[in-house]
C-alpha atoms as a PDB file:
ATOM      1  CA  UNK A   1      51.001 -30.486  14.609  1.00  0.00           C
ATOM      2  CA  UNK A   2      47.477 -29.084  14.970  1.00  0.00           C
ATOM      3  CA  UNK A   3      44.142 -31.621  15.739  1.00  0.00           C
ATOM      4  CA  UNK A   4      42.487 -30.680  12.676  1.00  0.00           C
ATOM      5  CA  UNK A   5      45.369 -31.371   9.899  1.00  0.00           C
ATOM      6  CA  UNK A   6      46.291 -34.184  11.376  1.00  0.00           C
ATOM      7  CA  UNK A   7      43.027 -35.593  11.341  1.00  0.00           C
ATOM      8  CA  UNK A   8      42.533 -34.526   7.723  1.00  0.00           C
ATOM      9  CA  UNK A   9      46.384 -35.946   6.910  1.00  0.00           C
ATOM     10  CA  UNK A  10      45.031 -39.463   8.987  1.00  0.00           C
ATOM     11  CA  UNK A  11      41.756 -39.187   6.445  1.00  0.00           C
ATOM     12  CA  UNK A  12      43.397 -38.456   3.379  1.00  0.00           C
ATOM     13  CA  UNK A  13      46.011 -41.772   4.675  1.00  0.00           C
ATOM     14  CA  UNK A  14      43.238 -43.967   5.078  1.00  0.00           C
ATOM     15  CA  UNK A  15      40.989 -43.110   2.088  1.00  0.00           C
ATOM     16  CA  UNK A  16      43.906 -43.739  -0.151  1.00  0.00           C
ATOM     17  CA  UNK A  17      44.819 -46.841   1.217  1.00  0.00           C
ATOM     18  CA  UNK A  18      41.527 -48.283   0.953  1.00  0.00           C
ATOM     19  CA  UNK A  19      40.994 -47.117  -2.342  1.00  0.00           C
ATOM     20  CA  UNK A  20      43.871 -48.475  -3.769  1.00  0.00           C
ATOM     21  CA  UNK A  21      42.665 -51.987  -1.973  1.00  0.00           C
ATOM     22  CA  UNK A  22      39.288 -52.116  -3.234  1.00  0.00           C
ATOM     23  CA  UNK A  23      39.073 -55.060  -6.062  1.00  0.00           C
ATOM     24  CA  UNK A  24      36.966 -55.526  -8.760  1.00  0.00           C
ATOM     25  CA  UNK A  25      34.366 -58.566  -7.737  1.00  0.00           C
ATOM     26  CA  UNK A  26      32.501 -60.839  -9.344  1.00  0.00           C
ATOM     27  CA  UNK A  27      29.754 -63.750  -8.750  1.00  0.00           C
ATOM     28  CA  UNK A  28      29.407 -67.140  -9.501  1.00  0.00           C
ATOM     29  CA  UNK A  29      27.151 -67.208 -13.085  1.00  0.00           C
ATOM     30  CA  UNK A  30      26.761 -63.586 -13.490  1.00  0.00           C
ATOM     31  CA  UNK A  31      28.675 -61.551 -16.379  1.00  0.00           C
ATOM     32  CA  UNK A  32      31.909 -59.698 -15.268  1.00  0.00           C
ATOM     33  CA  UNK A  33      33.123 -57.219 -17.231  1.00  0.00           C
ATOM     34  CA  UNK A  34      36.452 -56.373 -17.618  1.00  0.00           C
ATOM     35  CA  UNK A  35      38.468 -53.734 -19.648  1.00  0.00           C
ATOM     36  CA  UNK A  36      42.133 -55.062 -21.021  1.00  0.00           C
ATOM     37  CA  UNK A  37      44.982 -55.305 -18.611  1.00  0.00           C
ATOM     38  CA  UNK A  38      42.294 -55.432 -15.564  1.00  0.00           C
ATOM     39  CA  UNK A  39      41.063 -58.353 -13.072  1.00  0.00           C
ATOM     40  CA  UNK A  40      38.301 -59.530 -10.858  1.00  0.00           C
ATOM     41  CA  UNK A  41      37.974 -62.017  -8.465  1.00  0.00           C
ATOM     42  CA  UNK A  42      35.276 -64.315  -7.433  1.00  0.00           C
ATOM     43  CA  UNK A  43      33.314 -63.001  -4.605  1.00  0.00           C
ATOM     44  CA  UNK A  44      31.005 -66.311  -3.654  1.00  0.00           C
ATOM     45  CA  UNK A  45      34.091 -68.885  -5.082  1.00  0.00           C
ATOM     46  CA  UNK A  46      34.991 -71.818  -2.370  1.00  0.00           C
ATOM     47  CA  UNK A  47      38.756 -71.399  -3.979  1.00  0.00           C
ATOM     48  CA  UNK A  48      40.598 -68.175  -4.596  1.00  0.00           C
ATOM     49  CA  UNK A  49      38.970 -67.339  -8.281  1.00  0.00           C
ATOM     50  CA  UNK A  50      40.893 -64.490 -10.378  1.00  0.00           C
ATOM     51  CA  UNK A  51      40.572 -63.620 -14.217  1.00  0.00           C
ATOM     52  CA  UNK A  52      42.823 -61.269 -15.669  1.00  0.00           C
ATOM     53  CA  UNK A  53      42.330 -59.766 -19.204  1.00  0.00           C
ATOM     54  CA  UNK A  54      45.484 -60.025 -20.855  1.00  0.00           C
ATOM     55  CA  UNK A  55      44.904 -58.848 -24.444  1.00  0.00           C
ATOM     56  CA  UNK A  56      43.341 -59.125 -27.451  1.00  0.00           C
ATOM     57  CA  UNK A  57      45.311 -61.647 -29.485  1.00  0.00           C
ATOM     58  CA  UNK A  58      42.885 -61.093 -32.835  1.00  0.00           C
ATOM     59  CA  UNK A  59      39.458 -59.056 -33.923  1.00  0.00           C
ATOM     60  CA  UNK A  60      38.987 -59.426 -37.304  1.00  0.00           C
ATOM     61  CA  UNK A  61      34.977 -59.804 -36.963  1.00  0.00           C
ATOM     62  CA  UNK A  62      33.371 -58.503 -39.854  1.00  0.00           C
ATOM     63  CA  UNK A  63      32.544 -54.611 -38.933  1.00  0.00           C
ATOM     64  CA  UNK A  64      28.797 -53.391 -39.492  1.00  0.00           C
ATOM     65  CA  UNK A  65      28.116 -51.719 -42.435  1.00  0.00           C
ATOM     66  CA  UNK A  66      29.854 -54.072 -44.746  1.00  0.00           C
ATOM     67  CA  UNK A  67      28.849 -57.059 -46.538  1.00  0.00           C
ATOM     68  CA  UNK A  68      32.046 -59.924 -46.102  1.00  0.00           C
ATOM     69  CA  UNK A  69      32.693 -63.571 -46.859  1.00  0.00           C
ATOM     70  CA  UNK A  70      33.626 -64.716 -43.657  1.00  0.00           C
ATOM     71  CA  UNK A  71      31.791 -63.173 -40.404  1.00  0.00           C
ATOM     72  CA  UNK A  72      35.233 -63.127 -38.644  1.00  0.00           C
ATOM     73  CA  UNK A  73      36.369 -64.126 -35.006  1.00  0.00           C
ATOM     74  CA  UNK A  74      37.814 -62.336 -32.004  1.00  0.00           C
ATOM     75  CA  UNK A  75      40.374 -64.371 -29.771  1.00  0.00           C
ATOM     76  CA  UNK A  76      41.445 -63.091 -26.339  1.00  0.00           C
ATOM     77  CA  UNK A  77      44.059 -64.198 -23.835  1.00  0.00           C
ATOM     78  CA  UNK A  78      43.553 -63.937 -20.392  1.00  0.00           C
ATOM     79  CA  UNK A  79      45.194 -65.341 -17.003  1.00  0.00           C
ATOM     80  CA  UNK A  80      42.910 -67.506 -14.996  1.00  0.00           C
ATOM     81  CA  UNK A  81      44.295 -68.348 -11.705  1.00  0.00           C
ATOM     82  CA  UNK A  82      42.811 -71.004  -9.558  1.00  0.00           C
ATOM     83  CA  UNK A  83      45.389 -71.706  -7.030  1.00  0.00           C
ATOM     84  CA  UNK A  84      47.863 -72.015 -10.036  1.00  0.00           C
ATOM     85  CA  UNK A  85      47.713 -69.567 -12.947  1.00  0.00           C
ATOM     86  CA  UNK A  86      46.958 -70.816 -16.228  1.00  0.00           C
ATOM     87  CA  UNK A  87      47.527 -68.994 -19.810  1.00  0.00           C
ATOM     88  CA  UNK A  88      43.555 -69.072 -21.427  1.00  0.00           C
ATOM     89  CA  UNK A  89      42.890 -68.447 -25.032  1.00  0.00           C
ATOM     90  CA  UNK A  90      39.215 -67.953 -26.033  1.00  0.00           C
ATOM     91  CA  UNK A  91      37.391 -67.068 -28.764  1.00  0.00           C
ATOM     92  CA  UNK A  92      33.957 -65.502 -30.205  1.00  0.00           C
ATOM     93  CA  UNK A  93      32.591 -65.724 -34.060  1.00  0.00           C
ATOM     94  CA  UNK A  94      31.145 -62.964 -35.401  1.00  0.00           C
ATOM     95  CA  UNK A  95      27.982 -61.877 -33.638  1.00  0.00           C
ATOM     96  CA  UNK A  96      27.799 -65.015 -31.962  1.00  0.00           C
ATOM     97  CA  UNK A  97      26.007 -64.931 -28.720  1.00  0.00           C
ATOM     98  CA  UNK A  98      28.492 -66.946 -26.652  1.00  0.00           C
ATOM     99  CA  UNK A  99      32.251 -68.044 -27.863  1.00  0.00           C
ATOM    100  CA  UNK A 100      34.402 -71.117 -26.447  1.00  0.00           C
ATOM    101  CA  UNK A 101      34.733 -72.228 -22.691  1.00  0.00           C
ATOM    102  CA  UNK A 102      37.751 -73.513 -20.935  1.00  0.00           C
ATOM    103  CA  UNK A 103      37.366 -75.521 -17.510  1.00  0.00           C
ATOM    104  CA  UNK A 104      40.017 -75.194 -15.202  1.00  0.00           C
ATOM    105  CA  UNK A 105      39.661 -77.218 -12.244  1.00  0.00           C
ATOM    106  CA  UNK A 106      36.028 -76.516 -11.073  1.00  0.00           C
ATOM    107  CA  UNK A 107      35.213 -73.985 -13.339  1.00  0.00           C
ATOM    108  CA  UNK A 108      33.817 -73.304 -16.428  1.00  0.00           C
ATOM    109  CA  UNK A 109      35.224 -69.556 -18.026  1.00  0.00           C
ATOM    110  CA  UNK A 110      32.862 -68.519 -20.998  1.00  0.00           C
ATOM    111  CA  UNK A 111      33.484 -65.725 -23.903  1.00  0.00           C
ATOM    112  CA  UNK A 112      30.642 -63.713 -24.039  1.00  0.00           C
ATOM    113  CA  UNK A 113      31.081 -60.750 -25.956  1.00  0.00           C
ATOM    114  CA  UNK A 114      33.974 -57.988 -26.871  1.00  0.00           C
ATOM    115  CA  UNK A 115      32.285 -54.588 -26.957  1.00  0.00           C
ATOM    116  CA  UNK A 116      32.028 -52.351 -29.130  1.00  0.00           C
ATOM    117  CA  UNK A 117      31.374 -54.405 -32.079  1.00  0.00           C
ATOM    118  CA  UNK A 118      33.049 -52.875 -34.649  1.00  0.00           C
ATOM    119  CA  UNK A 119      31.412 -50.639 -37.367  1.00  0.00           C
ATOM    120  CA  UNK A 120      32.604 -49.168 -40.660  1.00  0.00           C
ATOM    121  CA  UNK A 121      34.612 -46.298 -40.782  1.00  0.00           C
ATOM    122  CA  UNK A 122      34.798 -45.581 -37.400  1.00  0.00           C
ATOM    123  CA  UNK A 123      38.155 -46.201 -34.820  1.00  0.00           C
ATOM    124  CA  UNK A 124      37.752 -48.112 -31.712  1.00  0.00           C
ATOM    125  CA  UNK A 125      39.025 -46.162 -28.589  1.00  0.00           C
ATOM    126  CA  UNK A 126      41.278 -49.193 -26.561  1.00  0.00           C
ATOM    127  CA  UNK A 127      39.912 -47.315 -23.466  1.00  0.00           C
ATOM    128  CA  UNK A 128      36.280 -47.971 -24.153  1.00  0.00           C
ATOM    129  CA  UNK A 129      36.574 -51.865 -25.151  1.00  0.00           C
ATOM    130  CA  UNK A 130      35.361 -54.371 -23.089  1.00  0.00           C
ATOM    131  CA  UNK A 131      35.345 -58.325 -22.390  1.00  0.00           C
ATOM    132  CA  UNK A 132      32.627 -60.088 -21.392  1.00  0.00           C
ATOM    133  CA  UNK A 133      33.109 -63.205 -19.480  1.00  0.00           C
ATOM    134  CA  UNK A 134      30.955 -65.712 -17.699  1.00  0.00           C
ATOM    135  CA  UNK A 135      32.309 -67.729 -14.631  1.00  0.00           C
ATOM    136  CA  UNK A 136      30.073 -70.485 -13.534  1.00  0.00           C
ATOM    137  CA  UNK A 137      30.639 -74.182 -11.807  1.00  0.00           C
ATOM    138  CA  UNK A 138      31.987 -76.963 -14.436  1.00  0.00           C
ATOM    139  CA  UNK A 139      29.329 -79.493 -14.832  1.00  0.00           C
ATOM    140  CA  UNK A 140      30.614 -82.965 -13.242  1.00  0.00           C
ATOM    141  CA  UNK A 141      30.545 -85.938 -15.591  1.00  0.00           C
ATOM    142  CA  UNK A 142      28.654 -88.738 -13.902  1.00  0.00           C
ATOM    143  CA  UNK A 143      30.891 -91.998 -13.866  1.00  0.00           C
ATOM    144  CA  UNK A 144      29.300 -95.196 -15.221  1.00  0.00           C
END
C-alpha cells in the first residue's frame, strides 16, 4: 500500500470516528436545545448529567391565527439520567414563557418552549421542531 492512501485511508478512519463521538453539550443555566429523539449532556455538571428528548406526548396549543376557548398545552417526555434514568413528563400552556420543572436529585429540568409555535393552516415539519429546556442547580430548602 502506497504512503499517500494510506494516510488519506488513516484520515478518513479518524475523522469518522471522532465525528461519530462528538456529543451534543450543554451548561449549567443556559438553554439547550434539542430536536426529538436527540440528547445532551452537561458539560460543567459535578455528576454525569444527560437529557434525552423522547417525544411529544401532546400539542394541542391553540395555533395563531385562530381565536379558541382554551389556549391549549404541550406535554413532552423525556429521559433524564442522573446516575439512574428517570421517565420525565413536562409541560408548557399556551404561549407561556416557562412550563413545569421536575428536580431530580440536584437538579432542577425546566420546559421552556416547543418551537415552532403552531399557526393556522400550515403543517409542522417533525424535522424542524424543537425543545427548549433549562438545566440549572435545585434550590436547597433550608432546615429549621
Amino acid at each position: 500500500m502506497n504512503k499517500p492512501l494510506f494516510f488519506c485511508c488513516l484520515f478518513v478512519s479518524v475523522t469518522f470516528l471522532f465525528g461519530c463521538s462528538q456529543k451534543n453539550m450543554f451548561k449549567l443555566g443556559q438553554t439547550v436545545s434539542l430536536k426529538v429523539r436527540e440528547e445532551a449532556y452537561c458539560d460543567d455538571c459535578n455528576k454525569d448529567v444527560k437529557v434525552f428528548f423522547d417525544k411529544i406526548m401532546e400539542d394541542s396549543r391553540c395555533p395563531e391565527g385562530t381565536t379558541c376557548i382554551w389556549e391549549g398545552k404541550a406535554v413532552v417526555r423525556l429521559m433524564v439520567d442522573i446516575g439512574k434514568p428517570q421517565i420525565v413528563e413536562l409541560m408548557l400552556n399556551g404561549k407561556d414563557k416557562e412550563g413545569t420543572s421536575k428536580t431530580i436529585d440536584d437538579y432542577m429540568v425546566t420546559f421552556q418552549a416547543l418551537k415552532p409555535y403552531p399557526k393556522y393552516g400550515e403543517k409542522i415539519n417533525p424535522d424542524s421542531i424543537q425543545l427548549d429546556l433549562l438545566v440549572r442547580k435545585a434550590r436547597m430548602r433550608s432546615k429549621l
